[in-house]
N, C-alpha and C. Protein backbone atom coordinates (compact mmCIF):
# COMPACT_ATOMS: atom_id res chain seq x y z
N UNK A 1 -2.80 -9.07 -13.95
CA UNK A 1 -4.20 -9.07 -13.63
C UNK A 1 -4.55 -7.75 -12.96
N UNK A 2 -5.82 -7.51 -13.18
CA UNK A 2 -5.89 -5.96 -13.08
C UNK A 2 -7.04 -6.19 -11.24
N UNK A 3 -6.62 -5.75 -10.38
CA UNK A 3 -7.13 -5.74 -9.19
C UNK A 3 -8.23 -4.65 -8.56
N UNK A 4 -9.72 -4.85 -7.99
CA UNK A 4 -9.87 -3.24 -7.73
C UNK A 4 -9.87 -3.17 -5.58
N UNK A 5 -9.36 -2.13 -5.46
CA UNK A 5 -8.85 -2.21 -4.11
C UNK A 5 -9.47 -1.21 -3.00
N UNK A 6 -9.85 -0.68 -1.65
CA UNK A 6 -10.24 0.58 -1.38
C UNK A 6 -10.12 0.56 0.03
N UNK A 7 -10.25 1.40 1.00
CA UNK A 7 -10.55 1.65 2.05
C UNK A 7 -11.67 0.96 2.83
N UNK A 8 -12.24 0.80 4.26
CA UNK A 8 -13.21 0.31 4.65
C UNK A 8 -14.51 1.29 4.11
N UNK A 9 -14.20 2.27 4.42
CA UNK A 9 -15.42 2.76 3.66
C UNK A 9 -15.62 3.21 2.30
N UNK A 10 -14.37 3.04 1.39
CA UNK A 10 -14.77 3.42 0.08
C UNK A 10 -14.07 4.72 -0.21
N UNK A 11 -14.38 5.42 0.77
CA UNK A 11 -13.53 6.85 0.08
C UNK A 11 -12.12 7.11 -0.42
N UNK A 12 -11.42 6.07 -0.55
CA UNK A 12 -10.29 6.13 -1.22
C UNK A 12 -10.50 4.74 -1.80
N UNK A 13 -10.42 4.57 -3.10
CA UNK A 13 -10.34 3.43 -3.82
C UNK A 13 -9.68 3.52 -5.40
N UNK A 14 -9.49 2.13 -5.51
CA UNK A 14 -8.29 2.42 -6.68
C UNK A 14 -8.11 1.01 -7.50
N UNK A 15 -7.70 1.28 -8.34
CA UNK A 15 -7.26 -0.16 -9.82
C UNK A 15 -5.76 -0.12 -9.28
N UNK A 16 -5.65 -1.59 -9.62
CA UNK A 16 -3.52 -1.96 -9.28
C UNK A 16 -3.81 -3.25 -10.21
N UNK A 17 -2.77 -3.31 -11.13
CA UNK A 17 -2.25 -4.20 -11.59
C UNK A 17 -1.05 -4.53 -11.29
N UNK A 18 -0.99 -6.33 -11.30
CA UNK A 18 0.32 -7.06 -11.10
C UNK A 18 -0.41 -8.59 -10.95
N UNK A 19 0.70 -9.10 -10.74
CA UNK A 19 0.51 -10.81 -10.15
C UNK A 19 0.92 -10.89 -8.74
N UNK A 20 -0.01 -10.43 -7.69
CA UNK A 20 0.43 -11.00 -6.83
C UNK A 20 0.67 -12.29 -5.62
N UNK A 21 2.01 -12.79 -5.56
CA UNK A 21 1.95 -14.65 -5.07
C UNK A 21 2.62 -14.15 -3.71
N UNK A 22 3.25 -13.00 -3.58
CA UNK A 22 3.81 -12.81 -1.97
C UNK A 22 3.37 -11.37 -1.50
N UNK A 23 3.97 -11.12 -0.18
CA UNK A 23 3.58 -9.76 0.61
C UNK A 23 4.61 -9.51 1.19
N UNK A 24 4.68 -8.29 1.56
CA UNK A 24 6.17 -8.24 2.92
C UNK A 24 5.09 -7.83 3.96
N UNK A 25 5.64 -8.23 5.14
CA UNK A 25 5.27 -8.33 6.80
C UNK A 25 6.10 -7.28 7.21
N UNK A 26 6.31 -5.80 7.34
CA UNK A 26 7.28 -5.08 7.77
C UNK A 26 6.94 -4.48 9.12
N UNK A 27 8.31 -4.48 10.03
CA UNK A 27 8.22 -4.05 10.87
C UNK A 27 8.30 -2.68 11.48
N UNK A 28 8.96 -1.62 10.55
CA UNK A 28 9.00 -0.54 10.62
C UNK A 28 8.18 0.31 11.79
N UNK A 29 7.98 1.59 12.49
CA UNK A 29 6.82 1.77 13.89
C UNK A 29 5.48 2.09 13.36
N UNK A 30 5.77 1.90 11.97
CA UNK A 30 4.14 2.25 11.03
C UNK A 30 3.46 1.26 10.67
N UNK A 31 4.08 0.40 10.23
CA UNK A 31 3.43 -0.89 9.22
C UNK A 31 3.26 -1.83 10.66
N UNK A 32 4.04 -1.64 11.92
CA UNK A 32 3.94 -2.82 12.58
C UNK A 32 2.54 -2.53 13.24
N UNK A 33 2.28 -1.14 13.72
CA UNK A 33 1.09 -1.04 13.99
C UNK A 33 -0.37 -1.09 13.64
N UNK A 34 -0.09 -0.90 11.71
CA UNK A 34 -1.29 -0.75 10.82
C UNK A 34 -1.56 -2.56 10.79
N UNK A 35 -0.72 -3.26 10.77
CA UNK A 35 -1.00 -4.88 10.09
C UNK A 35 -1.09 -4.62 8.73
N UNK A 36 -0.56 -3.94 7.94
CA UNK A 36 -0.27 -4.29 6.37
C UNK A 36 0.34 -5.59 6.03
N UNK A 37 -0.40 -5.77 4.55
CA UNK A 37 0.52 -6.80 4.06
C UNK A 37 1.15 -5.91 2.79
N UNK A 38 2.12 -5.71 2.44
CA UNK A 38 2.64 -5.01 1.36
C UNK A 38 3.07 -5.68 0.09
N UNK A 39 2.65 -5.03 -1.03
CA UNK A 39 3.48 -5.58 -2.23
C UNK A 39 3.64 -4.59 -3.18
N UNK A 40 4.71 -4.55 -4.15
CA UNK A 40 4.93 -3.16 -4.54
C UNK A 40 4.84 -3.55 -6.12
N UNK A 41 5.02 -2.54 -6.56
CA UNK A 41 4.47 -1.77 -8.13
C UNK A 41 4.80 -0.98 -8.51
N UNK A 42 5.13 -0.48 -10.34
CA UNK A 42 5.43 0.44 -10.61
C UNK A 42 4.10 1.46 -10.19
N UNK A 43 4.21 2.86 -10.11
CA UNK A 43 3.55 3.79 -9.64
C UNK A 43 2.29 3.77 -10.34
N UNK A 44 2.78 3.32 -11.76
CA UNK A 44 2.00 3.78 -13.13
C UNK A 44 0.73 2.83 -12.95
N UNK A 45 0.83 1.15 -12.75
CA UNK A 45 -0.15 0.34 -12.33
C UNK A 45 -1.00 0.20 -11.37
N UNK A 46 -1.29 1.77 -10.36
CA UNK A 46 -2.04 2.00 -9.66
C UNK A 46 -2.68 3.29 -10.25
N UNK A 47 -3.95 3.10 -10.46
CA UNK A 47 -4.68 4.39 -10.81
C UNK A 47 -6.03 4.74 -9.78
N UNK A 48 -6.15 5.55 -9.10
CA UNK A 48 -7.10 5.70 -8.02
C UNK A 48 -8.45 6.38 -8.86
N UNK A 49 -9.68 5.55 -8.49
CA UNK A 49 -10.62 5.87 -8.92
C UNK A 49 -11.83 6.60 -8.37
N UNK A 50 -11.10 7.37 -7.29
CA UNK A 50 -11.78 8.69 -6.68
C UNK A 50 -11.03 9.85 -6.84
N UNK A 51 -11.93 10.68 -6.35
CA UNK A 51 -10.80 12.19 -6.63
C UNK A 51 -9.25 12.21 -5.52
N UNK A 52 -8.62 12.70 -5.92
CA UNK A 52 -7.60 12.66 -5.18
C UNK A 52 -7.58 13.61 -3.80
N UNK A 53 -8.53 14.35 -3.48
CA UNK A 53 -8.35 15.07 -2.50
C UNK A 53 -8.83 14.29 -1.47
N UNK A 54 -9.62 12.85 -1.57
CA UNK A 54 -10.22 11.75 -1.01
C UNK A 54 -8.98 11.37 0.11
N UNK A 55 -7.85 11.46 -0.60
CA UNK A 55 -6.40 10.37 0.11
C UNK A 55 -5.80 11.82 0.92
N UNK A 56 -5.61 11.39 2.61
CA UNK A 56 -4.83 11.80 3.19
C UNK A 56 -3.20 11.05 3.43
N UNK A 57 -2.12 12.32 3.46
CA UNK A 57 -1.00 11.53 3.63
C UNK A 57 -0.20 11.73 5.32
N UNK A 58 0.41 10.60 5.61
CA UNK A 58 1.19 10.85 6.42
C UNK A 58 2.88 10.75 5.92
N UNK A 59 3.48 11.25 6.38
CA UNK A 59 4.95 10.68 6.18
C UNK A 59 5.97 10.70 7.75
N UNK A 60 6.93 9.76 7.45
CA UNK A 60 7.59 10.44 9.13
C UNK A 60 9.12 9.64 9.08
N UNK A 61 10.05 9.68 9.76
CA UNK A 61 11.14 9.92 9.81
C UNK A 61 11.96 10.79 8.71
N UNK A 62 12.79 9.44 7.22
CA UNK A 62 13.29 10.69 6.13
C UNK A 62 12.44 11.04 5.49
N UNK A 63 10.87 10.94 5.87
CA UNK A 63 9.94 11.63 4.97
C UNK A 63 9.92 11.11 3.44
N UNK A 64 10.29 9.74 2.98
CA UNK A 64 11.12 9.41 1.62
C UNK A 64 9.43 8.86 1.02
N UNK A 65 8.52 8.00 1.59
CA UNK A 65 7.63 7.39 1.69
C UNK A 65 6.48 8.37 2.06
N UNK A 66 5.54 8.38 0.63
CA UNK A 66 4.01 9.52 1.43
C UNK A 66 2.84 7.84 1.95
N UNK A 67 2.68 8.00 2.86
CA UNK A 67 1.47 6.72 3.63
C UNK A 67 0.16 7.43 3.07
N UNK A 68 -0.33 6.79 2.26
CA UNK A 68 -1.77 7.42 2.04
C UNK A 68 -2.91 6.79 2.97
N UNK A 69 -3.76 7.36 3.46
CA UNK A 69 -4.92 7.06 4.27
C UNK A 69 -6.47 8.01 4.28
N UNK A 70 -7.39 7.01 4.66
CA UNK A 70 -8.81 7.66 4.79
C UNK A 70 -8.67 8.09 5.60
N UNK A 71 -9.10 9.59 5.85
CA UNK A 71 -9.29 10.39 6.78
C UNK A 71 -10.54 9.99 7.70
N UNK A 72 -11.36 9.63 6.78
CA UNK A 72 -13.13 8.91 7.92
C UNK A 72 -13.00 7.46 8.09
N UNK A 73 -12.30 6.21 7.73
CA UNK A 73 -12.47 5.18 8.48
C UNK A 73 -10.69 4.94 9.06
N UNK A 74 -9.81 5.49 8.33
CA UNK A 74 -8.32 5.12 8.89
C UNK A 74 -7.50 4.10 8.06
N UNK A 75 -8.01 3.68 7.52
CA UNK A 75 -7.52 2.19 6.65
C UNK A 75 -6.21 2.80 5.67
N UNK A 76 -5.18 2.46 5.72
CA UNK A 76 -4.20 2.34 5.04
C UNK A 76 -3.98 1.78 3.64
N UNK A 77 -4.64 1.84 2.29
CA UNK A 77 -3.99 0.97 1.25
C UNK A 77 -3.62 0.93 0.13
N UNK A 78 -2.69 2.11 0.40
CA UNK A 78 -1.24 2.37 -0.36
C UNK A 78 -0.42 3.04 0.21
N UNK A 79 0.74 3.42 -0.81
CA UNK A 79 1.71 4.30 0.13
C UNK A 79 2.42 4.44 -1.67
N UNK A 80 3.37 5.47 -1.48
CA UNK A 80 4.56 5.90 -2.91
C UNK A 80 5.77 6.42 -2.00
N UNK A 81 6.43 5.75 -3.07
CA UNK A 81 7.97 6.47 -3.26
C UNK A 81 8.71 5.95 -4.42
N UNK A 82 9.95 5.60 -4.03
CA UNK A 82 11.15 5.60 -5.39
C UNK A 82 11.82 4.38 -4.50
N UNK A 83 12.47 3.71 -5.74
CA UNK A 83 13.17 2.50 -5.54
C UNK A 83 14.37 3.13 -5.22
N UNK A 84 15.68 1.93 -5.08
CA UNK A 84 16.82 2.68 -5.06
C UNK A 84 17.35 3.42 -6.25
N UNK A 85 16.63 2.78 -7.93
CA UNK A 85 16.80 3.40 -8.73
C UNK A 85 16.53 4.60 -9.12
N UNK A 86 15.28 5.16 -8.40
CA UNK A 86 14.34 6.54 -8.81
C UNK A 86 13.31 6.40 -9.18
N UNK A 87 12.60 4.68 -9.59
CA UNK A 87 11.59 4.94 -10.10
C UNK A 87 10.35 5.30 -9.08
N UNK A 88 9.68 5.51 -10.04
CA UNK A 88 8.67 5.84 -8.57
C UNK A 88 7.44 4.87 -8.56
N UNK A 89 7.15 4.09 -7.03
CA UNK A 89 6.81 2.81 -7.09
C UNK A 89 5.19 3.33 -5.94
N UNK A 90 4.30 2.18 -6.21
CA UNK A 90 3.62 1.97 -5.21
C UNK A 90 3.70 0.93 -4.20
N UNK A 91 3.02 0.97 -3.07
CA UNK A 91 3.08 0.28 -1.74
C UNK A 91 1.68 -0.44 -1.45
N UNK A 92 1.18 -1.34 -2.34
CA UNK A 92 -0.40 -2.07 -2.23
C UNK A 92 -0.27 -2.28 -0.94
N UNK A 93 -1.39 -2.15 0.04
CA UNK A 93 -1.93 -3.19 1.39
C UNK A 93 -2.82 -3.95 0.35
N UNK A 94 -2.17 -5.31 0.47
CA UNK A 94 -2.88 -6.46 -0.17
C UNK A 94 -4.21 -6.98 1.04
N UNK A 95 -3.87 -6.81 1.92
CA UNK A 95 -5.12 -6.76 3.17
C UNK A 95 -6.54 -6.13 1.82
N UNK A 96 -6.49 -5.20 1.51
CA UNK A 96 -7.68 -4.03 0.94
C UNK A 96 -8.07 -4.35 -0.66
N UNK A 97 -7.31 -5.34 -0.69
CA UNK A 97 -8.17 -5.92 -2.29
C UNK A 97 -8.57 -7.52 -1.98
N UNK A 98 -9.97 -7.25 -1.85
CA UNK A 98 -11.12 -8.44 -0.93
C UNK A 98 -10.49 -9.65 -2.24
N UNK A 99 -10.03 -9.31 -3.48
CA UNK A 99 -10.38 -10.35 -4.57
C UNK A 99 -9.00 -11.02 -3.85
N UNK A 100 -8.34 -10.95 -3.40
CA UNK A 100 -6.76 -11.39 -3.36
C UNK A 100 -6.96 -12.21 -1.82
N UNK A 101 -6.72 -13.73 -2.33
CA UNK A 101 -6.78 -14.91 -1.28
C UNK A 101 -5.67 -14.65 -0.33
N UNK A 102 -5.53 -14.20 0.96
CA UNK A 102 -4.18 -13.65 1.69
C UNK A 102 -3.67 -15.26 2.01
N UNK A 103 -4.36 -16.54 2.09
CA UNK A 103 -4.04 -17.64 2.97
C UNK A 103 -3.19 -18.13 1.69
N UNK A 104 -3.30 -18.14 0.73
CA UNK A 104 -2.08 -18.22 -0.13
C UNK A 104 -0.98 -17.52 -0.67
N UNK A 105 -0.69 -16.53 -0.39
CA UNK A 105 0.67 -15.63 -0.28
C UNK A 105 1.63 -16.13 0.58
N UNK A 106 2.46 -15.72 -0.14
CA UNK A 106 3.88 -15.85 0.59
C UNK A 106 4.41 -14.70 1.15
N UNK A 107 4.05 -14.86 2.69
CA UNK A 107 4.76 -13.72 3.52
C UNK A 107 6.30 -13.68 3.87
N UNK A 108 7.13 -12.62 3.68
CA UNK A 108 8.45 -12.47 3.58
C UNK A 108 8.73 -11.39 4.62
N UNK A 109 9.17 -11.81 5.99
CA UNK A 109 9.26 -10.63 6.67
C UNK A 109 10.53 -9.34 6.26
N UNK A 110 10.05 -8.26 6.86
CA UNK A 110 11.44 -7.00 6.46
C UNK A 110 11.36 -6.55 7.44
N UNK A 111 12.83 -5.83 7.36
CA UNK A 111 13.14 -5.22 8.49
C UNK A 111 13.32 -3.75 8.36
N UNK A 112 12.49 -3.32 8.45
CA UNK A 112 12.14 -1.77 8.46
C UNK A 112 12.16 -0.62 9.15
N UNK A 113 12.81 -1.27 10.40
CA UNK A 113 13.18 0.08 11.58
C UNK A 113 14.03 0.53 11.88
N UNK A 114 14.69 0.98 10.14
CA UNK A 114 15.56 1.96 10.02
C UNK A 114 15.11 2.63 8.78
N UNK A 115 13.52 2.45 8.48
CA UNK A 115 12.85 3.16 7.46
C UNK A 115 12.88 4.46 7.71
């Protein structure tokens, strides 16, 4: 199912396809502070439907993970990197796609603070 997803104010927004029925709860010193709910994707099933200079990134410890964010409201909702295989995946905040019922997901906590 094809999802459309964005920031509080819009300036970063984007299409993701998948089925999503769960989230991860991660604790990592990034995600514990943002309140993400995460679910991941090949890279390819996210296509952002603003210009790209819209998305600011952060990254921080091995730098492996780019955190994308609005620079004017702050909202977090995506992130990229690579699996253990290489592919290269996205990081949905399922929080930021209004169509997606959160009270029915299945939250799966991780342990991420050795991200």
């Amino acid at each position: 199912m094809k999802y459309e997803g964005s920031c509080h104010c819009g300036n970063v927004a984007f299409e993701v396809e998948g089925e999503f029925t769960s989230a991860l709860d991660c604790n990592c010193s990034l995600c514990r502070r943002r309140g993400g709910l995460l679910a991941f994707v090949p890279r390819e099933n996210l296509r952002l439907t603003v210009p790209e200079e819209n998305v600011s990134t952060y990254t921080f410890n091995r730098h492996v993970i780019q955190h994308h964010f609005c620079a004017s409201c702050g909202i977090a909702p995506y992130g990229e990197g690579s699996d253990p295989k290489g592919n290269r995946m996205a990081a949905v905040n399922l929080r930021c796609i209004p169509a997606i019922d959160l009270e029915t997901l299945t939250i799966d906590k991780v342990d991420g603070r050795s991200f």
